[in-house]
N, C-alpha and C. Protein backbone atom coordinates (compact mmCIF):
# COMPACT_ATOMS: atom_id res chain seq x y z
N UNK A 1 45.90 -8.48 -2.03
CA UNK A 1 44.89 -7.91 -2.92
C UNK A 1 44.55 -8.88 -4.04
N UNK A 2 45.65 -9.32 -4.71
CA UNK A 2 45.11 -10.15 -6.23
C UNK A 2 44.63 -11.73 -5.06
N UNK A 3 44.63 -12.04 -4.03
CA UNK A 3 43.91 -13.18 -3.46
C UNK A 3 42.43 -12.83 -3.06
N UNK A 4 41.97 -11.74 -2.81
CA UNK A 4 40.97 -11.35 -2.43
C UNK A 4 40.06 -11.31 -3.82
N UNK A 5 40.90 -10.56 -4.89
CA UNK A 5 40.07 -10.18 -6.01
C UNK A 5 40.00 -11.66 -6.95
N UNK A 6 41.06 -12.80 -6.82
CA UNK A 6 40.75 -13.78 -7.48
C UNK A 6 39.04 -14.59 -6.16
N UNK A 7 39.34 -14.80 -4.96
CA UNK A 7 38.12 -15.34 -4.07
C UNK A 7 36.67 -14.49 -4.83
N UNK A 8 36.54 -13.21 -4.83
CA UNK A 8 35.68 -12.67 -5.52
C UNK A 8 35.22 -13.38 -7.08
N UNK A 9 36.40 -13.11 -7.59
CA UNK A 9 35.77 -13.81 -9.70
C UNK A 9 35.70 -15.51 -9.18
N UNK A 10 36.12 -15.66 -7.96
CA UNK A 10 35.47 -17.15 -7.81
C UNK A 10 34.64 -17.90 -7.37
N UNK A 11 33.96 -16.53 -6.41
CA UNK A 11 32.39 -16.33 -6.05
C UNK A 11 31.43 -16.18 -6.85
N UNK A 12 32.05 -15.37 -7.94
CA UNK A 12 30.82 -15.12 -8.87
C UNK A 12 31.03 -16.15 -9.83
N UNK A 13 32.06 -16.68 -10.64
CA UNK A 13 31.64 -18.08 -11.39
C UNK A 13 30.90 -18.87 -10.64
N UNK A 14 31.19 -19.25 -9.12
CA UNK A 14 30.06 -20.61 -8.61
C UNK A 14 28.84 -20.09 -8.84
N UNK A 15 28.47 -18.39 -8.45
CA UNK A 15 26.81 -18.51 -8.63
C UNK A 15 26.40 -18.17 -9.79
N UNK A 16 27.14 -17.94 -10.95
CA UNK A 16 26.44 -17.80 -12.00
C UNK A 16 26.44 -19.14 -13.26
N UNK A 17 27.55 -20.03 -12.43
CA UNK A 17 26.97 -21.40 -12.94
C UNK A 17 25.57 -22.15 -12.05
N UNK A 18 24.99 -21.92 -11.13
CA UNK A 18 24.10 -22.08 -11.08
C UNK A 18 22.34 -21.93 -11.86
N UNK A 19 22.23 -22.57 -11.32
CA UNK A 19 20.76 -22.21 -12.39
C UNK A 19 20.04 -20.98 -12.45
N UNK A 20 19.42 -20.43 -13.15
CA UNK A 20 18.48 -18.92 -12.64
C UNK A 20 17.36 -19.29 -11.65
N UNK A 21 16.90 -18.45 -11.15
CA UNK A 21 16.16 -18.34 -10.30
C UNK A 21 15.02 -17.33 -11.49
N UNK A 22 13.74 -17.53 -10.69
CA UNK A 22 12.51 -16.62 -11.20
C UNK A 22 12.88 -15.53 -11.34
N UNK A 23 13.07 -14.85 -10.10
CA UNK A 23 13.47 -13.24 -10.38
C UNK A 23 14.99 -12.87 -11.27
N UNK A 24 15.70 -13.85 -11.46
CA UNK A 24 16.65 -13.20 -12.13
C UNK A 24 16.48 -13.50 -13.78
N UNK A 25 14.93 -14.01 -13.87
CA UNK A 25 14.38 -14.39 -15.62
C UNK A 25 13.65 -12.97 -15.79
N UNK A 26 12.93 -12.61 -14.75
CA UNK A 26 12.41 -11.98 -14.88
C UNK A 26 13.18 -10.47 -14.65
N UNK A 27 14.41 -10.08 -14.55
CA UNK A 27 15.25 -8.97 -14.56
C UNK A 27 15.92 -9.41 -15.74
N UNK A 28 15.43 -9.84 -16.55
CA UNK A 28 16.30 -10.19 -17.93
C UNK A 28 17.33 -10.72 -17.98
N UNK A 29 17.57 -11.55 -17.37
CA UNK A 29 18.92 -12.60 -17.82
C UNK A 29 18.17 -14.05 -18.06
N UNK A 30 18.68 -14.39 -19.36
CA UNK A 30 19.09 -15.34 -19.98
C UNK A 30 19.87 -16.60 -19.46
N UNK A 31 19.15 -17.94 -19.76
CA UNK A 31 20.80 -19.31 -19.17
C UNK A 31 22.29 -18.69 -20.47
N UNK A 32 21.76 -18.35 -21.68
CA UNK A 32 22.50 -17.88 -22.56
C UNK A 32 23.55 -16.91 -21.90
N UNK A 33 22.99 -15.79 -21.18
CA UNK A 33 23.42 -14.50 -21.28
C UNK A 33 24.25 -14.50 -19.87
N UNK A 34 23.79 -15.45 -18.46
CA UNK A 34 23.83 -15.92 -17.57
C UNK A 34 25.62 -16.70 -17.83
N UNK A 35 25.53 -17.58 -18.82
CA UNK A 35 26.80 -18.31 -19.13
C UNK A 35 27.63 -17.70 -19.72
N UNK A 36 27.79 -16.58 -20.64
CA UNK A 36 28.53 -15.74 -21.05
C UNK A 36 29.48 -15.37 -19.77
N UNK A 37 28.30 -14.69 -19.24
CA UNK A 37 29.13 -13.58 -17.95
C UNK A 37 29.87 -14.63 -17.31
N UNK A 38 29.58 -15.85 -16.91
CA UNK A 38 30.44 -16.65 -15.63
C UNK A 38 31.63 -17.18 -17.10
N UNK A 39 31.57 -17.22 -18.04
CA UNK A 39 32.80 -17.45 -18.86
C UNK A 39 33.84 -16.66 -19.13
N UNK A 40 33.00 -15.15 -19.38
CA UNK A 40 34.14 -14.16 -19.12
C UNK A 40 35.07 -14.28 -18.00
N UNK A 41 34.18 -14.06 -17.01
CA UNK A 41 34.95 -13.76 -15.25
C UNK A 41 35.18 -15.02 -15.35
N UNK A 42 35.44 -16.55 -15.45
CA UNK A 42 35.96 -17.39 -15.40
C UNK A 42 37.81 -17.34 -16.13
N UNK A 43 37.29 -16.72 -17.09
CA UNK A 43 38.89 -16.34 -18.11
C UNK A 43 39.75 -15.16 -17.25
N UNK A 44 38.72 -14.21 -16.86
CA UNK A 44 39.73 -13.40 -15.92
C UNK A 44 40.18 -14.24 -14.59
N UNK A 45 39.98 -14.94 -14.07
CA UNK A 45 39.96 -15.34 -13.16
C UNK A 45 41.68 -16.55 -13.55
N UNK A 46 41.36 -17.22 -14.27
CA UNK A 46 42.37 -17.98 -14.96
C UNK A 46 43.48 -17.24 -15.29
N UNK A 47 43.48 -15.93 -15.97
CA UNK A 47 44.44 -15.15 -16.59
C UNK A 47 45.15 -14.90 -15.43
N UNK A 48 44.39 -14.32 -14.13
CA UNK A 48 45.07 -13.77 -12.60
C UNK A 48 45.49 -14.60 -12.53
N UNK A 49 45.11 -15.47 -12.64
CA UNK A 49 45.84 -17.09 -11.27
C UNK A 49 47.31 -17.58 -11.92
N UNK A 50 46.85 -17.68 -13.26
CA UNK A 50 48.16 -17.66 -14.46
C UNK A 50 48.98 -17.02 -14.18
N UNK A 51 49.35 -15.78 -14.58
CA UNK A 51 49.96 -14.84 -15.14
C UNK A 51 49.90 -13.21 -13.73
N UNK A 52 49.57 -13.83 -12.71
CA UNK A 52 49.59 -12.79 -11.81
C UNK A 52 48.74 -11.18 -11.96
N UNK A 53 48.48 -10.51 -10.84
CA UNK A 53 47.56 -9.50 -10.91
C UNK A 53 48.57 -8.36 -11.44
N UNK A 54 49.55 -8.47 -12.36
CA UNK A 54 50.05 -7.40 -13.24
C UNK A 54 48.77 -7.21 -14.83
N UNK A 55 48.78 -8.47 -14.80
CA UNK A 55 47.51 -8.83 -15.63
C UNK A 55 46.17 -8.11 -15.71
N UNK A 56 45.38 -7.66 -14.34
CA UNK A 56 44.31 -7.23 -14.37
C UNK A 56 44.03 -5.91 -15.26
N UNK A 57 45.16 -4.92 -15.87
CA UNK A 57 44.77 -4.08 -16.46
C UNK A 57 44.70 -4.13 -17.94
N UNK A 58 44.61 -5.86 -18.17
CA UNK A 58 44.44 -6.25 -19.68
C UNK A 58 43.02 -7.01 -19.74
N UNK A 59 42.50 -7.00 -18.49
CA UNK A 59 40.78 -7.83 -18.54
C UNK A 59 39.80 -7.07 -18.88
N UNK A 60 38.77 -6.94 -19.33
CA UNK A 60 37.10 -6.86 -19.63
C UNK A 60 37.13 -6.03 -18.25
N UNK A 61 36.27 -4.85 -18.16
CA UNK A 61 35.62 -4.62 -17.22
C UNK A 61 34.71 -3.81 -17.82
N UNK A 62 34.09 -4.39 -18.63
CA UNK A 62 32.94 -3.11 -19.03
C UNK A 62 31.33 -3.98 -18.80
N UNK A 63 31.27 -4.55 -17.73
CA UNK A 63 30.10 -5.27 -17.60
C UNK A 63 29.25 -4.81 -17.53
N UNK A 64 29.07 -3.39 -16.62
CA UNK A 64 28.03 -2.45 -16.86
C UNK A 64 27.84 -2.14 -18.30
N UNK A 65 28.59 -1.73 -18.89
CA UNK A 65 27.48 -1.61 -20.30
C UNK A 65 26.78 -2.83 -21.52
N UNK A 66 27.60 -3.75 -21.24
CA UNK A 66 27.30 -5.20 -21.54
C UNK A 66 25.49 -5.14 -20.78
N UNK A 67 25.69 -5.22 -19.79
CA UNK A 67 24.43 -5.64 -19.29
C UNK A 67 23.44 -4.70 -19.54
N UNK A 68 23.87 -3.45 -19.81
CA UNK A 68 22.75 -1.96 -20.27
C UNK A 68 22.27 -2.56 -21.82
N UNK A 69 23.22 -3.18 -22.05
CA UNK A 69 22.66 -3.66 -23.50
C UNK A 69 21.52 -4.59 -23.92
N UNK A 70 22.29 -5.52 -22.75
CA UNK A 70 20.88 -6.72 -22.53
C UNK A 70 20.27 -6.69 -22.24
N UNK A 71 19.54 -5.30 -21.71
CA UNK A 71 18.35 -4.85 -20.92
C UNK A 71 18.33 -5.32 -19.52
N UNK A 72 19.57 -5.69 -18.92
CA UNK A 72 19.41 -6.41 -17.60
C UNK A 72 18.67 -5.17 -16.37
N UNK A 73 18.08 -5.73 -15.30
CA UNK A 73 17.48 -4.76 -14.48
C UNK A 73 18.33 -5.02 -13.31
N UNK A 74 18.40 -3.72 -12.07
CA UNK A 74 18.58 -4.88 -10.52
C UNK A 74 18.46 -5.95 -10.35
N UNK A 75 18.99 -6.21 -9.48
CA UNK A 75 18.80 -7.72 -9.13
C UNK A 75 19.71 -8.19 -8.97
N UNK A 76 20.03 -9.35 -7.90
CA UNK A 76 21.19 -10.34 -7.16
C UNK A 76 22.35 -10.49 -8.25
N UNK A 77 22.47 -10.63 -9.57
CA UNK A 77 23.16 -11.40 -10.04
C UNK A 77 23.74 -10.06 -10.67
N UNK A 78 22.74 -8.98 -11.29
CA UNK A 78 23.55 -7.27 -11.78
C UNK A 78 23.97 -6.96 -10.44
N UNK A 79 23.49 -7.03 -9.43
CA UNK A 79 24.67 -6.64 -8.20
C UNK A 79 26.05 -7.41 -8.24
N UNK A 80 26.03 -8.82 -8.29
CA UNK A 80 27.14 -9.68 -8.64
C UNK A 80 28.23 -9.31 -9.42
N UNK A 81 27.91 -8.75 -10.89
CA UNK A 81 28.49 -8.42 -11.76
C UNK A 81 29.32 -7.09 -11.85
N UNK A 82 28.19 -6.23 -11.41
CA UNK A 82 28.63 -5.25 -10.75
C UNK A 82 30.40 -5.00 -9.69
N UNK A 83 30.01 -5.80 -9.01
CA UNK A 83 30.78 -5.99 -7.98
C UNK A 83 32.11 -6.55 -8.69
N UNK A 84 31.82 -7.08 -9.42
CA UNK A 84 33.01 -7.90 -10.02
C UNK A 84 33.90 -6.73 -10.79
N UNK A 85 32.94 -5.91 -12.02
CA UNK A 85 33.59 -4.98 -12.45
C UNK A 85 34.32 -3.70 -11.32
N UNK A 86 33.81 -3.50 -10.13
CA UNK A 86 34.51 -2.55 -9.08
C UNK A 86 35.91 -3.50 -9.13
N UNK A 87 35.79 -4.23 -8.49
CA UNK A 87 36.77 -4.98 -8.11
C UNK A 87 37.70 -4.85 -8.68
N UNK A 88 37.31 -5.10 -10.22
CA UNK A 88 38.63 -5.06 -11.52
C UNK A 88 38.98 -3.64 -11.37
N UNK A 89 38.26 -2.91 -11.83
CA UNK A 89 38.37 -1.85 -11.78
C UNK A 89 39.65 -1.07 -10.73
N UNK A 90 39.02 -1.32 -9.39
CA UNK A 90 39.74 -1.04 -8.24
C UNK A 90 41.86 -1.88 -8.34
N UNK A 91 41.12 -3.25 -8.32
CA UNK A 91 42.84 -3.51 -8.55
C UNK A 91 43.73 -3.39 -9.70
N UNK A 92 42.97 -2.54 -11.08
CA UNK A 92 43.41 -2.06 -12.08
C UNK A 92 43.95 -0.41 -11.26
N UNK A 93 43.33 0.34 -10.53
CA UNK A 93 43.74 1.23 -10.82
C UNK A 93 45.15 1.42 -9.15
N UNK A 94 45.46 -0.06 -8.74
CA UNK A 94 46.46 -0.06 -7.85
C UNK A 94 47.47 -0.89 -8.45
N UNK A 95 47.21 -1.08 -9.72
CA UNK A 95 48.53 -2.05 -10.23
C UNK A 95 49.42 -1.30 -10.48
């Protein structure tokens, strides 16, 4: 489980260090707001790999409302994020 859920926060740092794309400027993300998120999930990602998945029920998972804030819409990268917070979520509530 904590190998699966670290491959995941390590899927989503590679694509959210990538550049934006049109549609994901236009669903409201930011290179600003864009680099935040892959820094967070980069630190969770470090903390797991560190310190083992006893850890995960001390990480961030409130990305959904983070992103309700930023006005983010659908789209590839709020699915991304999304996914990331299940994830935590999920191996938070099997630790």
């Amino acid at each position: 489980m904590a190998l699966d859920l670290l491959a995941v926060l390590h899927a989503a740092v590679v694509t959210l260090k990538a550049p934006l794309e049109q549609a994901d400027r236009e669903q409201g993300w930011t290179d600003e707001l864009r680099r935040e998120f892959q820094e967070e999930i980069s630190v969770s990602r470090s903390v797991l790999s560190r310190h083992g998945p006893g850890m995960v029920r001390h990480l961030s998972s409130r990305f959904d409302a983070w992103m309700e804030r930023e006005g983010v819409r659908q789209g590839r990268l709020q699915h991304l994020v999304s996914d990331v917070q299940r994830q935590l979520l999920d191996a938070r509530s099997t630790a």
